[in-house]
N, C-alpha and C. Protein backbone atom coordinates (compact mmCIF):
# COMPACT_ATOMS: atom_id res chain seq x y z
N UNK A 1 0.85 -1.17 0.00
CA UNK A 1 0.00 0.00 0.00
C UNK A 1 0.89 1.23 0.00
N UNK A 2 0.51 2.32 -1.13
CA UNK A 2 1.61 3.28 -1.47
C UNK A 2 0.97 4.23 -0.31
N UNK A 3 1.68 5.28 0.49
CA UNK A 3 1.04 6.63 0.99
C UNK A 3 0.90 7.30 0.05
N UNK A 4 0.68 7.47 -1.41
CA UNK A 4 0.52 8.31 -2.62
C UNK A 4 -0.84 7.52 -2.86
N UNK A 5 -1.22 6.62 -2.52
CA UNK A 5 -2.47 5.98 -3.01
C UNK A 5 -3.75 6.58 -2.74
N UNK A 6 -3.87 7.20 -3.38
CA UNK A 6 -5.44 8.55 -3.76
C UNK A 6 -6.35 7.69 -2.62
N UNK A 7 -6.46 6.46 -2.46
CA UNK A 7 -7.74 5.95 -1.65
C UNK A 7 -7.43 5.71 -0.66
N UNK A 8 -6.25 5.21 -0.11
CA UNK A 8 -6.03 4.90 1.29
C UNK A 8 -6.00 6.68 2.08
N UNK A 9 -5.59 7.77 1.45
CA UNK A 9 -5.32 8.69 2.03
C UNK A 9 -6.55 9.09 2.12
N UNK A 10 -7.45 8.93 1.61
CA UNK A 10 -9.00 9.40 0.75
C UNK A 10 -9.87 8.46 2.44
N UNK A 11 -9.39 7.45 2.79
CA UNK A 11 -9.92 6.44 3.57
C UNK A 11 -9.55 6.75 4.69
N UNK A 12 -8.25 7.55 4.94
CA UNK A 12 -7.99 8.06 6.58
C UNK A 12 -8.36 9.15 6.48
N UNK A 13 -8.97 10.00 5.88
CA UNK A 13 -9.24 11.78 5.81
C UNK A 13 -10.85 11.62 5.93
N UNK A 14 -11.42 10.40 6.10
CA UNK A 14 -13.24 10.18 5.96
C UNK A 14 -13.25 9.42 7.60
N UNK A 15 -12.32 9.01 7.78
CA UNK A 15 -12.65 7.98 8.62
C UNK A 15 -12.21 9.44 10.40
N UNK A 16 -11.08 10.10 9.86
CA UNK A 16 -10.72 10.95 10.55
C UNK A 16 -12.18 12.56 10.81
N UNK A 17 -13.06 12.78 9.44
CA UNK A 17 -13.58 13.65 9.62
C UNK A 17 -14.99 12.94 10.36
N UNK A 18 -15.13 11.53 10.35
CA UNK A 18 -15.83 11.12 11.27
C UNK A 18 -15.73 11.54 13.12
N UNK A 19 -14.55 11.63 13.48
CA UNK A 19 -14.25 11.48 15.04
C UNK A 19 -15.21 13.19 15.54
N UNK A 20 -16.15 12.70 16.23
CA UNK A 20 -17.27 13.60 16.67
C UNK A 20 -16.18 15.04 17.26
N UNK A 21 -16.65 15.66 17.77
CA UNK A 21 -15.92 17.07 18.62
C UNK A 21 -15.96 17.00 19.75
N UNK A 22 -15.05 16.99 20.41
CA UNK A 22 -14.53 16.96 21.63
C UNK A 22 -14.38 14.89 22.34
N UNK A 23 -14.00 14.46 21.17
CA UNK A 23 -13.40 13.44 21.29
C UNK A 23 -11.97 13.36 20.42
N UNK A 24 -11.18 12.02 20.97
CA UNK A 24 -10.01 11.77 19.80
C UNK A 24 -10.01 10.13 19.80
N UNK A 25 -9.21 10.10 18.54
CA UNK A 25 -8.97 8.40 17.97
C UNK A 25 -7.46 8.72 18.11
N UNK A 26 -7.08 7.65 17.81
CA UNK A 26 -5.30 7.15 17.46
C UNK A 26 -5.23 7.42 16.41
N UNK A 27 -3.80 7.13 15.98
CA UNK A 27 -3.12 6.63 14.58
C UNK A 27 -3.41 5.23 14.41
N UNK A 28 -3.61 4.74 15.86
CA UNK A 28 -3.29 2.94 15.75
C UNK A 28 -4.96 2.70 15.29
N UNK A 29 -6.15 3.49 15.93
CA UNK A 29 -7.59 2.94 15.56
C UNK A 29 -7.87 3.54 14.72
N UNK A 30 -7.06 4.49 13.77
CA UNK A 30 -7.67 4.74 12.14
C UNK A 30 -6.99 3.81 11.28
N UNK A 31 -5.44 2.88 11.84
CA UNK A 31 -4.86 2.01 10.93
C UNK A 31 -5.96 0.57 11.09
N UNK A 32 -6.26 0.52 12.21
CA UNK A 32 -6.98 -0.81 12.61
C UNK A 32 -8.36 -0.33 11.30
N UNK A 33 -8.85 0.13 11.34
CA UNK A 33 -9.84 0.33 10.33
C UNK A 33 -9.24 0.29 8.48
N UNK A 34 -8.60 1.41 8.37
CA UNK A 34 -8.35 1.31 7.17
C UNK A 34 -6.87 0.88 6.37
N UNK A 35 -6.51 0.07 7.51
CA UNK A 35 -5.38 -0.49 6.77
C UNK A 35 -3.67 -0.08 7.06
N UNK A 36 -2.90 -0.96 6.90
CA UNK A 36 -1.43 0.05 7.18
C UNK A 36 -1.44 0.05 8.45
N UNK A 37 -0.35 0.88 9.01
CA UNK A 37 0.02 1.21 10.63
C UNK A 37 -0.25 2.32 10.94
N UNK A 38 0.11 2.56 12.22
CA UNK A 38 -0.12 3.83 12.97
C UNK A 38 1.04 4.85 11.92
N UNK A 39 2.17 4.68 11.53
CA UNK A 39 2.90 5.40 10.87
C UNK A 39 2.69 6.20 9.24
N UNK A 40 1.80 5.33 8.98
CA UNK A 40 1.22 5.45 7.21
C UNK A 40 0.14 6.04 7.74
N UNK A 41 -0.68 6.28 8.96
CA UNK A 41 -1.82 6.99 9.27
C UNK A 41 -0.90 8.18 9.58
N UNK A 42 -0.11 8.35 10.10
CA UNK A 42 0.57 9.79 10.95
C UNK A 42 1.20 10.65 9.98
N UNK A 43 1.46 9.69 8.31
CA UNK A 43 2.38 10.27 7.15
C UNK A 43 1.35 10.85 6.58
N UNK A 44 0.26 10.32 5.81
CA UNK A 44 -1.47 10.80 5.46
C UNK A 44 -2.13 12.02 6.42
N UNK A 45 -1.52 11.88 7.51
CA UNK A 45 -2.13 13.35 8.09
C UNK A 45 -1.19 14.33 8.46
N UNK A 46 0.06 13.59 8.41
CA UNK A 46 1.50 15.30 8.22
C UNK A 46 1.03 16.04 6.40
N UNK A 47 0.82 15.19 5.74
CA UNK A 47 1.14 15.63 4.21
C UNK A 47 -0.84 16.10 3.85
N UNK A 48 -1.45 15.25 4.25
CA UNK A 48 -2.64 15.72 4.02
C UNK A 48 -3.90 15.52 5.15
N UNK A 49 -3.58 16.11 6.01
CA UNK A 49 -4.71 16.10 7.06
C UNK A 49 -5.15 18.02 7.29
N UNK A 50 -4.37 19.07 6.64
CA UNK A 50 -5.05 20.27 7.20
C UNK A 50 -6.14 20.11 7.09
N UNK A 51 -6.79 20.09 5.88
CA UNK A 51 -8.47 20.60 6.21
C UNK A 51 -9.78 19.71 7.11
N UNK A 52 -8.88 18.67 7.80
CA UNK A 52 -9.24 17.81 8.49
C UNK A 52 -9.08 17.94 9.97
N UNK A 53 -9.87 17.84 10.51
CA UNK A 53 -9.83 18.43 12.38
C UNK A 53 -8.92 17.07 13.10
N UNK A 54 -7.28 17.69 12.37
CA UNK A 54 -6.59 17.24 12.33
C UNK A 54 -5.91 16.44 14.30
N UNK A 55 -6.46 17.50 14.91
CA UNK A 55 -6.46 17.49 16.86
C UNK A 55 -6.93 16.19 17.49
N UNK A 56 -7.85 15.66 16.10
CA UNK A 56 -8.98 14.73 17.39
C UNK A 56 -7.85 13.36 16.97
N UNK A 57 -6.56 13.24 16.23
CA UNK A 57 -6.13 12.13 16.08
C UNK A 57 -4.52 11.94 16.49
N UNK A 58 -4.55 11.21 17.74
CA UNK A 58 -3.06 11.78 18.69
C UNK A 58 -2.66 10.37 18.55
N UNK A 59 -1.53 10.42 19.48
CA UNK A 59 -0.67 8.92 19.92
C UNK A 59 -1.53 8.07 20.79
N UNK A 60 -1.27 7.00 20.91
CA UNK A 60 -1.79 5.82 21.92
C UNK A 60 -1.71 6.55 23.23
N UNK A 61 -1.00 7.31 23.81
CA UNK A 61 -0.68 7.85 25.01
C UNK A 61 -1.52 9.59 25.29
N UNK A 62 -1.99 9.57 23.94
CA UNK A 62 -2.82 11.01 24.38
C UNK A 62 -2.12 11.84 24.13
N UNK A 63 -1.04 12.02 23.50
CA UNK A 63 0.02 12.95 23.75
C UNK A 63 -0.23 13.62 21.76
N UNK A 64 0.38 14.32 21.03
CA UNK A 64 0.61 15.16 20.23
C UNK A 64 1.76 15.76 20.10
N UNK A 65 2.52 15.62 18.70
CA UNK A 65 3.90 16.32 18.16
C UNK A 65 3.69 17.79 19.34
N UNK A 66 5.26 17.96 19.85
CA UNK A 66 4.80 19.21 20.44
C UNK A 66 4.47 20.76 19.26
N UNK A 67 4.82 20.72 18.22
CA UNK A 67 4.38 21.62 17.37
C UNK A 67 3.09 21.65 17.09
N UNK A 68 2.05 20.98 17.47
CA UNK A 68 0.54 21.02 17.40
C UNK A 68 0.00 21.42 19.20
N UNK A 69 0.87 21.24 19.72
CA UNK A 69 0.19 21.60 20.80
C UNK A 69 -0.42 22.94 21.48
N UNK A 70 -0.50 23.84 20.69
CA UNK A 70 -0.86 25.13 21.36
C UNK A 70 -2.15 24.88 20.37
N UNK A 71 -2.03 25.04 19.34
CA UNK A 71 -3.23 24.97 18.29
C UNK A 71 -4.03 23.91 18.39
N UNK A 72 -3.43 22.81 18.74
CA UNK A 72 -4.74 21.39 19.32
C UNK A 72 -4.99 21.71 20.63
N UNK A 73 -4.62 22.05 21.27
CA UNK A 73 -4.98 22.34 23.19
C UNK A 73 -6.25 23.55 22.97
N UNK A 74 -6.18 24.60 22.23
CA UNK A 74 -7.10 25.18 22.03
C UNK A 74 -8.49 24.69 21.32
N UNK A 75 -8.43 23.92 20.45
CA UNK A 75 -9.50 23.42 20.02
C UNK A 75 -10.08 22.58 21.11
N UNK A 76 -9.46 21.55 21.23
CA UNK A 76 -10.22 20.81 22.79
C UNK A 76 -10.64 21.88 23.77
N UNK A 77 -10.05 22.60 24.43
CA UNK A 77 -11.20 23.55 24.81
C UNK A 77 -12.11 24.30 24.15
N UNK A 78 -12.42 24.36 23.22
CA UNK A 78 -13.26 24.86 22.23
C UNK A 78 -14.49 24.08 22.35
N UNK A 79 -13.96 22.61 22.18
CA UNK A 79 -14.64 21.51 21.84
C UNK A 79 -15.21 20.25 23.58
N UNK A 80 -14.48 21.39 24.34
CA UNK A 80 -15.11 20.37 25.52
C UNK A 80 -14.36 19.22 25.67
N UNK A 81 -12.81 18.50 24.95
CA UNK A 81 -12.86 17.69 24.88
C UNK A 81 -12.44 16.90 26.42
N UNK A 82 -12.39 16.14 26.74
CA UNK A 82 -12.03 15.84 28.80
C UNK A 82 -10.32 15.95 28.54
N UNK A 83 -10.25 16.49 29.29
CA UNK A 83 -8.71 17.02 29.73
C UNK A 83 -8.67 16.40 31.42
N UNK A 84 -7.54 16.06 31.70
CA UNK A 84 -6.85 15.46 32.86
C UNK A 84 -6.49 16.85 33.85
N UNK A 85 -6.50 16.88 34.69
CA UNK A 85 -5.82 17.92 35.82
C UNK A 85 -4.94 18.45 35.23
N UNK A 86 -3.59 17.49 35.07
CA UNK A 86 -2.31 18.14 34.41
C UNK A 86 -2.84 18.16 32.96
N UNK A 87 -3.60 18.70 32.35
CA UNK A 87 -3.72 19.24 30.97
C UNK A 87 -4.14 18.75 29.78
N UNK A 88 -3.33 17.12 30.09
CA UNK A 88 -3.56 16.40 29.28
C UNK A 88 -4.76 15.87 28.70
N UNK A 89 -4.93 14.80 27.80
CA UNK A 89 -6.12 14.31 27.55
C UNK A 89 -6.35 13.18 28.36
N UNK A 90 -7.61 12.92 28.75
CA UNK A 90 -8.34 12.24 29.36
C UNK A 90 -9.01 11.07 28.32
N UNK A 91 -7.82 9.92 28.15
CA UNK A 91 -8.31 9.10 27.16
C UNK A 91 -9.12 8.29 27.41
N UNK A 92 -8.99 7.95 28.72
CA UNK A 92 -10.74 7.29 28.86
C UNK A 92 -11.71 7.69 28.29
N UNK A 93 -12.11 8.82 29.00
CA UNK A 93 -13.44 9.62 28.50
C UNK A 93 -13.22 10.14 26.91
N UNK A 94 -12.23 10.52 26.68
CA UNK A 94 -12.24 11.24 25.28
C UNK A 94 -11.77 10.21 23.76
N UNK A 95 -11.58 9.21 23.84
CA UNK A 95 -11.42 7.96 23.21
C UNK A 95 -12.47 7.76 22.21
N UNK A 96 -12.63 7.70 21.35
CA UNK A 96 -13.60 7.45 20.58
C UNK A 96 -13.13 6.50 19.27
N UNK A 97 -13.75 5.03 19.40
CA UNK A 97 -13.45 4.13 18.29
C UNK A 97 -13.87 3.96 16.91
N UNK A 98 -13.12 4.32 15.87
CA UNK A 98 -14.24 4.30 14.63
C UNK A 98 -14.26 3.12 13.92
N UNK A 99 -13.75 1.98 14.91
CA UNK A 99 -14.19 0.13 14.35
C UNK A 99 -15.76 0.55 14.39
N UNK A 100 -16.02 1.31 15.68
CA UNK A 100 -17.23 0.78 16.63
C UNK A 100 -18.35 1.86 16.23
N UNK A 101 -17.58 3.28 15.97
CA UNK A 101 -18.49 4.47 16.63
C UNK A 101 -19.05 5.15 17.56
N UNK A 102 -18.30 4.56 18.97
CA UNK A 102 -18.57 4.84 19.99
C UNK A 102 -16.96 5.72 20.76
């Protein structure tokens, strides 16, 4: 599977504009859906995720490149999303699976 492949990128940018507001998915539960790894999901949204609410899709650990973090920390408060004491995300609550839709 190429990362130039018009459909797989086409398949994480649908599956990504799914994740509701003030939730987030992985790299690892948009690869579990459409294919590839967490890394071919993270390359598809460095090269083509702007016009995509690019915030709601972090690491397994909740965490985000620190160069997104002022501009994704603001949207989650925008968006309500559950934040932890220390700042972070609250992946329990803010977890959202798009195997499942929940």
């Amino acid at each position: 599977m190429s990362l130039v492949d018009e459909g797989y990128v086409e398949s994480v940018l649908e599956v990504v504009e799914q994740v509701p507001a003030g939730r987030v998915t992985t790299y690892g539960a948009v690869a579990a859906v459409v294919g590839g790894g967490p890394r071919q999901v993270g390359s598809v949204m460095a090269r083509h995720g702007g016009p995509v609410p690019w915030w709601r899709v972090v690491r397994a650990d909740g965490s985000l490149p620190a160069s997104h973090d002022d501009r994704a920390r603001a949207a989650y408060l925008a968006e309500g999303t559950p934040l932890r004491g220390n700042g972070g995300l609250d992946m329990s609550r803010a977890f959202w699976d798009p195997a499942t839709g929940d």
